[in-house]
N, C-alpha and C. Protein backbone atom coordinates (compact mmCIF):
# COMPACT_ATOMS: atom_id res chain seq x y z
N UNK A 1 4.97 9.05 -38.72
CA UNK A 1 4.71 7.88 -37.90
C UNK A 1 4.63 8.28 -36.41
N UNK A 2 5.45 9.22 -35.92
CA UNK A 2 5.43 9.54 -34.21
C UNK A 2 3.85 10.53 -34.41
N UNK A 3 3.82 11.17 -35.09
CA UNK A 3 2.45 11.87 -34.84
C UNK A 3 1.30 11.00 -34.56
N UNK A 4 1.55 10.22 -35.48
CA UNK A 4 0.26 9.07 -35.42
C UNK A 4 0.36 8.16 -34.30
N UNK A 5 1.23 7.85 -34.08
CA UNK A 5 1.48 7.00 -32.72
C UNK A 5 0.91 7.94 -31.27
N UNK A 6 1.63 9.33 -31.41
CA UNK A 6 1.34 10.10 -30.53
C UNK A 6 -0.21 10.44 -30.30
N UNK A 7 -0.97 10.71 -31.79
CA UNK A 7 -2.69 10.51 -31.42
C UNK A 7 -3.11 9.89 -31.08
N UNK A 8 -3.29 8.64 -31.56
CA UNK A 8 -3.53 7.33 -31.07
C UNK A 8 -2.91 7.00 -29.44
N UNK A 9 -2.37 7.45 -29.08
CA UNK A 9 -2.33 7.81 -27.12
C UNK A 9 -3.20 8.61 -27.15
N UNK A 10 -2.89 9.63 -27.65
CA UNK A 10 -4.00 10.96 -26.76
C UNK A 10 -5.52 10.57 -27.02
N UNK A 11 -5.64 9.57 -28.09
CA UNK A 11 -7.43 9.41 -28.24
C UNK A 11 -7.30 7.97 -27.17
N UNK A 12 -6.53 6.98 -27.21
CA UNK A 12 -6.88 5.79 -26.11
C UNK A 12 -6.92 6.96 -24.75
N UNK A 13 -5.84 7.46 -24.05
CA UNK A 13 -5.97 8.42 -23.21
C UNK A 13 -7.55 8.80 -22.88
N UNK A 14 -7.85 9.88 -23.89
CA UNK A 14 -9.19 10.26 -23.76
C UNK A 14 -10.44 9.30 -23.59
N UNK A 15 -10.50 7.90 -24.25
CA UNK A 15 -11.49 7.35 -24.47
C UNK A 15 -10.91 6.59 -22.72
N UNK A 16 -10.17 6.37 -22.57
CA UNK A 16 -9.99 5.69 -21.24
C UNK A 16 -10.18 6.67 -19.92
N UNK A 17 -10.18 8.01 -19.77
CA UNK A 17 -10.16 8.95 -18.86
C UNK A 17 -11.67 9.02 -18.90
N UNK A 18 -12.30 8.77 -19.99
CA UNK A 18 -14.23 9.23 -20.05
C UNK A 18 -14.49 8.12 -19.12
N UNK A 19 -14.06 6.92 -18.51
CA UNK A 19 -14.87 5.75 -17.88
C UNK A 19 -13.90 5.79 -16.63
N UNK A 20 -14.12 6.84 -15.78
CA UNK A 20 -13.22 6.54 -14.24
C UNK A 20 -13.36 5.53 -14.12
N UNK A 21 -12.27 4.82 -13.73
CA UNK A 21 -12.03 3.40 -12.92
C UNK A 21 -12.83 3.53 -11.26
N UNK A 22 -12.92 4.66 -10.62
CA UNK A 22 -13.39 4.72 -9.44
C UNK A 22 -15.22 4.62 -9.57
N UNK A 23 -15.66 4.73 -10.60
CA UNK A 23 -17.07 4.17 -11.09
C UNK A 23 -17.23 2.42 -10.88
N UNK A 24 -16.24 2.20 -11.28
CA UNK A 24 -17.08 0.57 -11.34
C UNK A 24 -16.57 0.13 -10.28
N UNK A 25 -17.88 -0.66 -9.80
CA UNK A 25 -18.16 -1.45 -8.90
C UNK A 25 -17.22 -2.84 -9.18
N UNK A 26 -17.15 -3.16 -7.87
CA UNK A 26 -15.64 -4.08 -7.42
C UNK A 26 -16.23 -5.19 -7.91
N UNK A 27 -17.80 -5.75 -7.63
CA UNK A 27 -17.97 -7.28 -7.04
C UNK A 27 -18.68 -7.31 -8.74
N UNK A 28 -18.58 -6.11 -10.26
CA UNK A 28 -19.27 -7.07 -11.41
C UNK A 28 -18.48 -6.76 -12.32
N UNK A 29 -18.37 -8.28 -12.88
CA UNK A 29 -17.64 -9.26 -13.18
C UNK A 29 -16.81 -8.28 -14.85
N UNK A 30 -18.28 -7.39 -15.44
CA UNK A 30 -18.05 -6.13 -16.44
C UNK A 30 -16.94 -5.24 -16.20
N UNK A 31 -17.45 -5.19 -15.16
CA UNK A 31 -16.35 -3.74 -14.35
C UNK A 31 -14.90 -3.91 -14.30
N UNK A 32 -15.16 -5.18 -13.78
CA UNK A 32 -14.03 -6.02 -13.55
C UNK A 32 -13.01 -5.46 -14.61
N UNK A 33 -13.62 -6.03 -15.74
CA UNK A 33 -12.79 -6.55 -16.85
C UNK A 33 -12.73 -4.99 -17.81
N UNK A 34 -13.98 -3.88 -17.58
CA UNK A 34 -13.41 -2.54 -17.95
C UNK A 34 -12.47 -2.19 -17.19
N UNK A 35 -11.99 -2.66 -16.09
CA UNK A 35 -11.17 -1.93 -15.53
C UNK A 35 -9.38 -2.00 -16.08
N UNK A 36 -9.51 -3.84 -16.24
CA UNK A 36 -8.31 -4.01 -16.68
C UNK A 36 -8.17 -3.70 -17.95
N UNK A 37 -9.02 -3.60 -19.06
CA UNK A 37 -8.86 -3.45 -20.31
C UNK A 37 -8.34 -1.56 -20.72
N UNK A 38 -9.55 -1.26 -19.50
CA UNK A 38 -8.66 0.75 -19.64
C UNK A 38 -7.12 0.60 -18.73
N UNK A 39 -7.19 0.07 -17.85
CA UNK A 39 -5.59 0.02 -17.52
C UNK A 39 -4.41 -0.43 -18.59
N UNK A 40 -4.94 -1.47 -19.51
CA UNK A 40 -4.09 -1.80 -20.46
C UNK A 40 -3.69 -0.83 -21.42
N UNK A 41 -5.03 0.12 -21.70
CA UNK A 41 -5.09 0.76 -22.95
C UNK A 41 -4.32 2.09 -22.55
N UNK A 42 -4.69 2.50 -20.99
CA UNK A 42 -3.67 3.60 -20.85
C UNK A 42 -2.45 3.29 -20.47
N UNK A 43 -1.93 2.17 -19.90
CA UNK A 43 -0.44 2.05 -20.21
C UNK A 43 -0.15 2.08 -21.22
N UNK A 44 -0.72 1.17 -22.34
CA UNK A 44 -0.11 1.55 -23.42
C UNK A 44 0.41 2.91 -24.09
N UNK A 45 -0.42 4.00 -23.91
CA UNK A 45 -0.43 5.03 -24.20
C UNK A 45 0.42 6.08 -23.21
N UNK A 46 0.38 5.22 -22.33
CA UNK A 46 1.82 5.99 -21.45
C UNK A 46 1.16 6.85 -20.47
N UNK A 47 -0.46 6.86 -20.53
CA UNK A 47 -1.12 8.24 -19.70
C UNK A 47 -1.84 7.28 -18.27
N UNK A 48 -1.34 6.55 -17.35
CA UNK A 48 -1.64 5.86 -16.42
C UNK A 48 -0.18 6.01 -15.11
N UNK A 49 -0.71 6.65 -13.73
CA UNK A 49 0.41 6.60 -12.99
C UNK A 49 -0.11 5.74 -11.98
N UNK A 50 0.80 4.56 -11.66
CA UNK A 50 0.33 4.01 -10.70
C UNK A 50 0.33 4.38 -9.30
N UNK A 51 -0.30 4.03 -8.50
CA UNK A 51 -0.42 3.97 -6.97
C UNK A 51 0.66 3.95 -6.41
N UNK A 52 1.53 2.86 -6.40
CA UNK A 52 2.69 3.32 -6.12
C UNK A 52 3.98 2.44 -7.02
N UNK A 53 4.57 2.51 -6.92
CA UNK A 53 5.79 2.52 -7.64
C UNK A 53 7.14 2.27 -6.75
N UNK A 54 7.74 0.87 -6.77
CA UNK A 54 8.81 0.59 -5.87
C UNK A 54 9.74 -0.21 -6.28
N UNK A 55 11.37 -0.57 -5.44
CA UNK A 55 11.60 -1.62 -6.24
C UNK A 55 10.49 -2.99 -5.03
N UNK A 56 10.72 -3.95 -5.30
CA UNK A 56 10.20 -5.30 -5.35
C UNK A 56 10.88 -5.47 -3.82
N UNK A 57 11.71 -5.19 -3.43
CA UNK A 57 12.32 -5.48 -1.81
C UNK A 57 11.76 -4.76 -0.73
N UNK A 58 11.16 -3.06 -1.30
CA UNK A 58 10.26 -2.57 -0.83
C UNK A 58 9.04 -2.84 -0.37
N UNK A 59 8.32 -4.26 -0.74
CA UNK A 59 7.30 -4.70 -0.36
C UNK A 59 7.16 -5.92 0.50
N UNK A 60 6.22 -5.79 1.49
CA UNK A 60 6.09 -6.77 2.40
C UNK A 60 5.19 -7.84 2.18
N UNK A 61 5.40 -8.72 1.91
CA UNK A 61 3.96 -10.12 1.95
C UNK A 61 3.29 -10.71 2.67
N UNK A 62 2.07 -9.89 2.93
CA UNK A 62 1.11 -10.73 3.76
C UNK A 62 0.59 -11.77 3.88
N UNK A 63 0.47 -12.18 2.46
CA UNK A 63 -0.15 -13.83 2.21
C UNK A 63 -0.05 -13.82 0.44
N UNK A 64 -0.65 -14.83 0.16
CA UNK A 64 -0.44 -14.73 -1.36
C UNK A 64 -1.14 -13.64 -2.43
N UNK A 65 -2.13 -12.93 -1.69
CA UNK A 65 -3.02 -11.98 -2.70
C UNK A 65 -3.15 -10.49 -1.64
N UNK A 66 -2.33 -10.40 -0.80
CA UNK A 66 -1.73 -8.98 -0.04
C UNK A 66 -0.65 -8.62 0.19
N UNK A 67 -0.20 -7.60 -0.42
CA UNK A 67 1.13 -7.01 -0.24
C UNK A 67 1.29 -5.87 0.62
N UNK A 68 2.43 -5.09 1.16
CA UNK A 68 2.18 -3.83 1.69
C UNK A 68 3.08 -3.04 1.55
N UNK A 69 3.36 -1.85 1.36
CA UNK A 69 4.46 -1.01 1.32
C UNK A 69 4.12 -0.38 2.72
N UNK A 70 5.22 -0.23 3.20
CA UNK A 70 4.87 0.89 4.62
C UNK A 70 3.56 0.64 5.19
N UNK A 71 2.58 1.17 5.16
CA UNK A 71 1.31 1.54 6.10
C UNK A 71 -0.21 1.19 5.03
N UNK A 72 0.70 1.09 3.70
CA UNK A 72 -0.20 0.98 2.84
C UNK A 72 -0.27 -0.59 2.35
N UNK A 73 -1.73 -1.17 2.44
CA UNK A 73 -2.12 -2.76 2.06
C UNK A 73 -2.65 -2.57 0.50
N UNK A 74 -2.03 -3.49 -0.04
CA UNK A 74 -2.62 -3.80 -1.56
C UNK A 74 -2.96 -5.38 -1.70
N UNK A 75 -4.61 -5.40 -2.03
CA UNK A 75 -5.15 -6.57 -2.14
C UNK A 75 -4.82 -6.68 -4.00
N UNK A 76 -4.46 -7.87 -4.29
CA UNK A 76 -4.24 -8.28 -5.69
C UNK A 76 -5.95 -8.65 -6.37
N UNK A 77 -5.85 -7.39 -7.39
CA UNK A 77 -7.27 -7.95 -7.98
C UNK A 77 -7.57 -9.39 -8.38
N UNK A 78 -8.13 -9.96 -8.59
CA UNK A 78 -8.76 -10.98 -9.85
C UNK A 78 -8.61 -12.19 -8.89
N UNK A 79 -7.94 -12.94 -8.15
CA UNK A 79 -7.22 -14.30 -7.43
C UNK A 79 -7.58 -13.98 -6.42
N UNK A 80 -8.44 -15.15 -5.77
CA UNK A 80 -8.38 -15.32 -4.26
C UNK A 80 -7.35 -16.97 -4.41
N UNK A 81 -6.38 -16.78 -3.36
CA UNK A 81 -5.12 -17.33 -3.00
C UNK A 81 -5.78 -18.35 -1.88
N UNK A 82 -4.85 -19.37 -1.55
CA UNK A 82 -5.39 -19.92 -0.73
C UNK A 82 -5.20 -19.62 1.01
N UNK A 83 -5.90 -19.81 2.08
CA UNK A 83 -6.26 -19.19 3.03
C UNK A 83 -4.95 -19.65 3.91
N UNK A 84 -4.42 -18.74 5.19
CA UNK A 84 -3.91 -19.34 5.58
C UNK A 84 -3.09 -20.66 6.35
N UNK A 85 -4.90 -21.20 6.51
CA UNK A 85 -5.07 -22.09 7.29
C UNK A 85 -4.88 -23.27 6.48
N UNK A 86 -5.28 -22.89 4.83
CA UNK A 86 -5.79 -24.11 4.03
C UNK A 86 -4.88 -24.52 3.80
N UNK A 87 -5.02 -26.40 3.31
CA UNK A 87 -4.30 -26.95 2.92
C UNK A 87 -4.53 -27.59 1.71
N UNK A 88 -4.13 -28.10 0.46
CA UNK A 88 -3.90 -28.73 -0.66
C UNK A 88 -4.50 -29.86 -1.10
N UNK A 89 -5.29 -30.44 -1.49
CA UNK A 89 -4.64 -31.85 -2.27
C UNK A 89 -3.86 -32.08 -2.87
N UNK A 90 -2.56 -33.15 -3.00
CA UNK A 90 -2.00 -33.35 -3.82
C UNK A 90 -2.18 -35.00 -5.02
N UNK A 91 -1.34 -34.61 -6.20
CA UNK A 91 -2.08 -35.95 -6.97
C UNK A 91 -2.11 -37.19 -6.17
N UNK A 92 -0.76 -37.67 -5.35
CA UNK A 92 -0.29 -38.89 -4.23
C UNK A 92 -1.83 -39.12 -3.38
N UNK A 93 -2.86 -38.29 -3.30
CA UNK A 93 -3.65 -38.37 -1.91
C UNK A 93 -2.97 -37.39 -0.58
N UNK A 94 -1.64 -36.84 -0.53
CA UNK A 94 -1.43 -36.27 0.45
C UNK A 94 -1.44 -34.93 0.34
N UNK A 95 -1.56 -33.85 1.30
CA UNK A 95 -1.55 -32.85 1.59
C UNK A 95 -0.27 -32.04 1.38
N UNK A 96 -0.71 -30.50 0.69
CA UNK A 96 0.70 -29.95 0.81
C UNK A 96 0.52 -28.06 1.22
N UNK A 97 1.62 -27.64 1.87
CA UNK A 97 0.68 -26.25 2.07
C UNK A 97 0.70 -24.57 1.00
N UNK A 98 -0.51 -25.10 0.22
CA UNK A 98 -0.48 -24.27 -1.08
C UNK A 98 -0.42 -22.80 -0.49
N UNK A 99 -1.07 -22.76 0.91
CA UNK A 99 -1.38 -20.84 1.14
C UNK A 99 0.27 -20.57 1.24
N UNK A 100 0.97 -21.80 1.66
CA UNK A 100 2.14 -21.12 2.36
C UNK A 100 3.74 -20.77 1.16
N UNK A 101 3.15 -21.64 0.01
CA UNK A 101 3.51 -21.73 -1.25
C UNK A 101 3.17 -20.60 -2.02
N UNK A 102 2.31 -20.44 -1.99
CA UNK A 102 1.51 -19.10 -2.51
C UNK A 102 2.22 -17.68 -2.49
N UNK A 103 2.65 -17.70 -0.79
CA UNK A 103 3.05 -16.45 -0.24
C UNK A 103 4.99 -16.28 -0.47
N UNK A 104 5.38 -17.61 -0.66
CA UNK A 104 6.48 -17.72 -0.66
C UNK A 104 6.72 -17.25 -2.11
N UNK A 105 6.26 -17.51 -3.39
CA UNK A 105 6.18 -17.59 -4.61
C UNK A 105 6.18 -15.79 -4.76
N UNK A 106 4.97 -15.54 -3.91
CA UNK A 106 4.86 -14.21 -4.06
C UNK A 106 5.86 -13.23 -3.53
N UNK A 107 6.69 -14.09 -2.60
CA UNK A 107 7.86 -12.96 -1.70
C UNK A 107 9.02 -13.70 -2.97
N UNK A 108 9.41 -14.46 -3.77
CA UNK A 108 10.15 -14.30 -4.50
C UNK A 108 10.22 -13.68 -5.77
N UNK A 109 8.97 -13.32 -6.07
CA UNK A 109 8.76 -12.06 -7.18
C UNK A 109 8.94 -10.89 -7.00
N UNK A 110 8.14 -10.54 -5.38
CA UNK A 110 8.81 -8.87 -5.17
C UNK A 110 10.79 -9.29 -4.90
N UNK A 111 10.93 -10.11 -4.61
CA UNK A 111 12.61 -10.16 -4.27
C UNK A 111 13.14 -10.04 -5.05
N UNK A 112 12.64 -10.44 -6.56
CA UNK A 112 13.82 -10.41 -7.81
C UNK A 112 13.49 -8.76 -8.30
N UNK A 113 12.27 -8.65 -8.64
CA UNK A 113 12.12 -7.53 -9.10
C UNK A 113 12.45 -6.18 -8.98
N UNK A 114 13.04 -5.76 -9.97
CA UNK A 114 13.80 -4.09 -9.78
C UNK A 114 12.57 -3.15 -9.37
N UNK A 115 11.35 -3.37 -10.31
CA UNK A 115 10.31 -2.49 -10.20
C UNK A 115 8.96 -3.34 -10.15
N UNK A 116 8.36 -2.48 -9.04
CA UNK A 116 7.11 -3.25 -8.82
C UNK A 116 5.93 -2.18 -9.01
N UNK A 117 4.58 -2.07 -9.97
CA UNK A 117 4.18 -0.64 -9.87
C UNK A 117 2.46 -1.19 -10.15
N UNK A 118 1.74 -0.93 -8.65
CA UNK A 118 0.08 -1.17 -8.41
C UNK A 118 -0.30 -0.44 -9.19
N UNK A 119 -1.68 -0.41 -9.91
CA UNK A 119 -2.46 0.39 -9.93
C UNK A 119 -3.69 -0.29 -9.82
N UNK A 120 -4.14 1.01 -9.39
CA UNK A 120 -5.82 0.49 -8.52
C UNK A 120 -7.04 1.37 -9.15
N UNK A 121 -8.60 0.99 -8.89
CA UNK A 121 -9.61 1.14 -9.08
C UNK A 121 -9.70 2.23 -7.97
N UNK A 122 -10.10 1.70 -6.68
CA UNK A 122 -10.12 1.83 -5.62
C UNK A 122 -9.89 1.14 -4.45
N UNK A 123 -10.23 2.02 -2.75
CA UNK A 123 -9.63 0.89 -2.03
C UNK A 123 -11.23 0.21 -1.36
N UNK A 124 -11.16 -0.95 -0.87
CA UNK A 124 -12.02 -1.67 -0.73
C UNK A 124 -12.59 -1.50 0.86
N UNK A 125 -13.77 -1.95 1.49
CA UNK A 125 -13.87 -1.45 2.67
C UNK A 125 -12.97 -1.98 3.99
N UNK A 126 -12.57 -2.74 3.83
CA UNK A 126 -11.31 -3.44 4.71
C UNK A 126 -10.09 -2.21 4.79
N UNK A 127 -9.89 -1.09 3.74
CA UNK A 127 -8.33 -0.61 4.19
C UNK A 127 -7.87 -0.81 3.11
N UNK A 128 -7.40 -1.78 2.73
CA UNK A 128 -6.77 -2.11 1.47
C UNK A 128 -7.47 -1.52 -0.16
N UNK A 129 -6.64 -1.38 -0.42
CA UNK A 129 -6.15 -0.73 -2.35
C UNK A 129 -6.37 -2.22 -2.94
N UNK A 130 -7.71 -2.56 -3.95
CA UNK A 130 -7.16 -3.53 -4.84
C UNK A 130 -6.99 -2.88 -5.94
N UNK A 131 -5.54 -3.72 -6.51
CA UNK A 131 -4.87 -3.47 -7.74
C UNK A 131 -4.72 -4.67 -8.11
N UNK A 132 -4.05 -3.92 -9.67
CA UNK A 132 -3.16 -5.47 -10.41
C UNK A 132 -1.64 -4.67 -9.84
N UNK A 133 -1.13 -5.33 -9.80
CA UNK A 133 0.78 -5.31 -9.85
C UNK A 133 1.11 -5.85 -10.87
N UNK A 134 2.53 -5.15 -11.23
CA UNK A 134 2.90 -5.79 -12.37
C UNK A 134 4.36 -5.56 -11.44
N UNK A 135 5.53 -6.67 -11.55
CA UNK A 135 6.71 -7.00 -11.16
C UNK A 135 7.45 -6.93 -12.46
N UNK A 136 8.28 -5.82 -12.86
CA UNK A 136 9.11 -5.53 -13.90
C UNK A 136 8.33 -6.07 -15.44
N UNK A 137 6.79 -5.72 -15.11
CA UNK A 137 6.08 -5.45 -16.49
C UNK A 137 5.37 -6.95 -16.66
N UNK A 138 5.34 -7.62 -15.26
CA UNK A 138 4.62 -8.84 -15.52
C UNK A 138 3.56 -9.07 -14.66
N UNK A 139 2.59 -9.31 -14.81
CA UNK A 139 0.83 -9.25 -13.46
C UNK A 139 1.02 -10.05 -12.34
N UNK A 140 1.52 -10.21 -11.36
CA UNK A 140 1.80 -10.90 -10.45
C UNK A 140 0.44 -11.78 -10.23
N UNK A 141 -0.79 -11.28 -10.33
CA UNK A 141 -2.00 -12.15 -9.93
C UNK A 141 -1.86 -13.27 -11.29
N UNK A 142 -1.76 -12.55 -12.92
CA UNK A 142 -1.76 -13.79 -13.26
C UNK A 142 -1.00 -15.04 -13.52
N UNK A 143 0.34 -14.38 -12.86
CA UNK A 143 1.56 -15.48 -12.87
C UNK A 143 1.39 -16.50 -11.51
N UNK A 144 0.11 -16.32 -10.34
CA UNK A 144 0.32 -16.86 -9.51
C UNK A 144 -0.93 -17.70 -9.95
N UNK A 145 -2.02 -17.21 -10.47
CA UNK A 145 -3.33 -18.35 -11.15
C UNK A 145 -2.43 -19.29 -12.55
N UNK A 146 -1.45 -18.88 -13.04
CA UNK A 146 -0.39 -19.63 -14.30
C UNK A 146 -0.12 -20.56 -14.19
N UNK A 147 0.92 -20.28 -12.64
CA UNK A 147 1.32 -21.43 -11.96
C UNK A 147 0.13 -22.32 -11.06
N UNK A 148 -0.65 -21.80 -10.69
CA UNK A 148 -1.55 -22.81 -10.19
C UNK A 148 -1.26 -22.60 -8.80
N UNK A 149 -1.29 -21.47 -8.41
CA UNK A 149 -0.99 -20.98 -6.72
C UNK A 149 -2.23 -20.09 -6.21
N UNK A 150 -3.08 -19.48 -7.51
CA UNK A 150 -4.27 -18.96 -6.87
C UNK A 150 -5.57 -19.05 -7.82
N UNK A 151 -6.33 -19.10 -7.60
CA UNK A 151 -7.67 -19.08 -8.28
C UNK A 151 -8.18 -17.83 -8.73
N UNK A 152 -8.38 -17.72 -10.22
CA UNK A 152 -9.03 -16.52 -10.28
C UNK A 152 -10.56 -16.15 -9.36
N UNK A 153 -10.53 -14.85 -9.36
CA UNK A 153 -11.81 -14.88 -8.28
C UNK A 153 -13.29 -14.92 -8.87
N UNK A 154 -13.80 -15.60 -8.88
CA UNK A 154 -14.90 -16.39 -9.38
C UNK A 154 -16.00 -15.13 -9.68
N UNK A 155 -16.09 -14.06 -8.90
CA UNK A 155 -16.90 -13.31 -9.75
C UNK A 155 -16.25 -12.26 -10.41
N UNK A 156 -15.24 -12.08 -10.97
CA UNK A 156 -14.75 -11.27 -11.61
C UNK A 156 -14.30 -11.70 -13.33
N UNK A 157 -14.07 -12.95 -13.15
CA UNK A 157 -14.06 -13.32 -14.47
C UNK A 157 -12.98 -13.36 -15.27
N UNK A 158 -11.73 -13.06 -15.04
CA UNK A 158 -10.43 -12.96 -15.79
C UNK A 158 -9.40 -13.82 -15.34
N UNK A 159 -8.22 -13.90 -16.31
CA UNK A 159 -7.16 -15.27 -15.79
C UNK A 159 -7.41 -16.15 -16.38
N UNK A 160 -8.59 -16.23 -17.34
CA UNK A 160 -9.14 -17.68 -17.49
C UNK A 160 -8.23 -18.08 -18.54
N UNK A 161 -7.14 -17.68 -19.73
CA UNK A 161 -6.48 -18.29 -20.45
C UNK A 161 -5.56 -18.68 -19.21
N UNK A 162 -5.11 -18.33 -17.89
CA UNK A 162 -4.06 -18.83 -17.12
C UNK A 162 -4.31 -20.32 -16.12
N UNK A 163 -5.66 -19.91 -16.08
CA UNK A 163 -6.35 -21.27 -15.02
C UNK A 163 -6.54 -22.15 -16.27
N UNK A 164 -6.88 -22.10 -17.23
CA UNK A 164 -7.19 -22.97 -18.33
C UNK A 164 -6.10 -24.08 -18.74
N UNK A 165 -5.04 -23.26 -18.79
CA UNK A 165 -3.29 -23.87 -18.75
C UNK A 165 -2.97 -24.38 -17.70
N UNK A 166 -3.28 -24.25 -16.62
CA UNK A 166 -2.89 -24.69 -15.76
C UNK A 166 -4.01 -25.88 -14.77
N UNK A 167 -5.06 -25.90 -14.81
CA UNK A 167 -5.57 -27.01 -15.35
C UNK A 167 -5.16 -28.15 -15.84
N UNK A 168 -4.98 -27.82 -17.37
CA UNK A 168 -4.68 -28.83 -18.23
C UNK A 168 -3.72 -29.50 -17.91
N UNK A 169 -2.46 -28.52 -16.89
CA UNK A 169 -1.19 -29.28 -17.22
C UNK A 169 -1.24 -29.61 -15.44
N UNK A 170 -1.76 -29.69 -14.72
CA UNK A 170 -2.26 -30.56 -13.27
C UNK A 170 -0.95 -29.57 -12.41
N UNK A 171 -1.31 -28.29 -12.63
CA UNK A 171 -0.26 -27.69 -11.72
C UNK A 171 -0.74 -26.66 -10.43
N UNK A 172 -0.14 -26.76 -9.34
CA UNK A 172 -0.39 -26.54 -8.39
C UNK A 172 -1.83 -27.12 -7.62
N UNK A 173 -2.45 -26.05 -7.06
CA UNK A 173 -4.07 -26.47 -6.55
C UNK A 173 -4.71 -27.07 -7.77
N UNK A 174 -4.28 -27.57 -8.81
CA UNK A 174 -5.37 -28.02 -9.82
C UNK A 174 -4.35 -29.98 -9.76
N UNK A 175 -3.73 -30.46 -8.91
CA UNK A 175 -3.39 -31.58 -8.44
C UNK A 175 -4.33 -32.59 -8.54
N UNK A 176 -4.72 -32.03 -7.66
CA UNK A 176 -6.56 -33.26 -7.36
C UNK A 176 -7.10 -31.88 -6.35
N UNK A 177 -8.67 -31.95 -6.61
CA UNK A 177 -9.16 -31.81 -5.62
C UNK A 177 -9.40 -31.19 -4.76
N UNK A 178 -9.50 -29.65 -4.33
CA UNK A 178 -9.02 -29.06 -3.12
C UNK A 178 -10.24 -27.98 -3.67
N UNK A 179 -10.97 -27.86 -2.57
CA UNK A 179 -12.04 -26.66 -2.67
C UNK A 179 -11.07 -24.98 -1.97
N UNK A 180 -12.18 -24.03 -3.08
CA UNK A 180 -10.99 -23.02 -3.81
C UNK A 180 -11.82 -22.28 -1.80
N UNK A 181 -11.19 -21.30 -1.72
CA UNK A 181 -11.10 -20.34 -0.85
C UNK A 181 -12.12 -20.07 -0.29
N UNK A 182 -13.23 -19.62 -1.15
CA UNK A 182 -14.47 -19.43 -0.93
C UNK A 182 -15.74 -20.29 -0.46
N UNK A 183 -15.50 -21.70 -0.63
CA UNK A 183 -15.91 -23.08 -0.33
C UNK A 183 -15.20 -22.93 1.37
N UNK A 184 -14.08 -23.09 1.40
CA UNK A 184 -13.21 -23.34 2.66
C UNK A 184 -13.51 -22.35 3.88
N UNK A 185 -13.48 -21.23 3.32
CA UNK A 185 -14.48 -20.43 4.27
C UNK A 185 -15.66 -20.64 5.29
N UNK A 186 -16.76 -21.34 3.69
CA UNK A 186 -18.11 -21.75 4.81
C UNK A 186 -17.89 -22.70 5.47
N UNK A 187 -17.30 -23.78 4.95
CA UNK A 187 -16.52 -24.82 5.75
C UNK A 187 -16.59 -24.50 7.61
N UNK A 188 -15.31 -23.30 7.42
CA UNK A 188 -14.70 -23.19 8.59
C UNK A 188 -15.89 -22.95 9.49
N UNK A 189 -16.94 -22.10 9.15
CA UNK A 189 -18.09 -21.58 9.68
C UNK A 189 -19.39 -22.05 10.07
């Protein structure tokens, strides 16, 4: 049984090492989703080291979908979060501040967490590393689209069993109403 377990790594391994992650392109929606599916397959298999590796107090929060260790910025794949500026609908008709909810949500996940560990594709032209994080083995992007604190990012394509749930059950930005990040933008402009 360990032999077989042990091949079955070394062939996911191999079949996941043939498709660099630094090949696919950030902005399609394919790539996207090869990327997370070989990240899955080589954790599983144990042959994936992440970017970096910390506990959870170690990290600083920029907003709801940027984190930083030291000198180094990590943009959260898949979720654009809401902007700093933006504000909410809520079901009442009144306003509430989701970016600032967002970021708070997100500084209480790195706070609990023993271990926090990125791994990335590549880094994007801004500076920043996008990754997924996982906070003691859980995706921080999709626990924040779960709860209804960020939107998956519309051309990438994943989250959707988390926005789907959350949706249904009228939680967070899915209240009433509130145009997602990318709307709010041209807005501003």
């Amino acid at each position: 049984m360990m032999i077989k377990q042990t091949l079955t790594g070394v062939a996911f391994a191999i079949v996941a090492s043939g498709a660099s992650s630094t090949e696919l392109q950030q902005s399609d929606p394919i790539s996207a989703r090869i990327f997370l599916e070989l990240h899955s397959i080589q954790k599983l298999a144990g042959n994936i080291r992440p970017l970096v590796s910390a506990p959870g107090q170690a990290f600083r929060v920029i907003d709801g979908e940027v984190l930083a260790l030291g000198k180094l910025k990590i943009r959260l794949i898949g979720i654009d979060a809401p902007e700093a500026a933006q504000q909410c609908n809520s079901q009442s008709g009144d306003i509430w501040d989701c970016a600032g909810r967002a970021s708070d949500r997100v500084q209480d996940i790195m706070d609990l967490a023993e271990r926090v560990e990125c791994f990335s594709s590549q880094p994007e032209s801004r500076g920043h590393y996008i990754a997924t994080c996982d906070a003691d083995g859980q995706d921080v992007g999709a626990l924040l689209v779960a709860e209804g604190l960020a939107w998956p990012d519309r051309d990438q394509g994943y989250y959707q069993p988390e926005v789907t749930t959350a949706q249904a059950d009228g939680l967070g930005i899915w209240q009433a109403h509130t145009p997602p990040p990318w709307e709010w933008r041209q807005e501003q402009h």
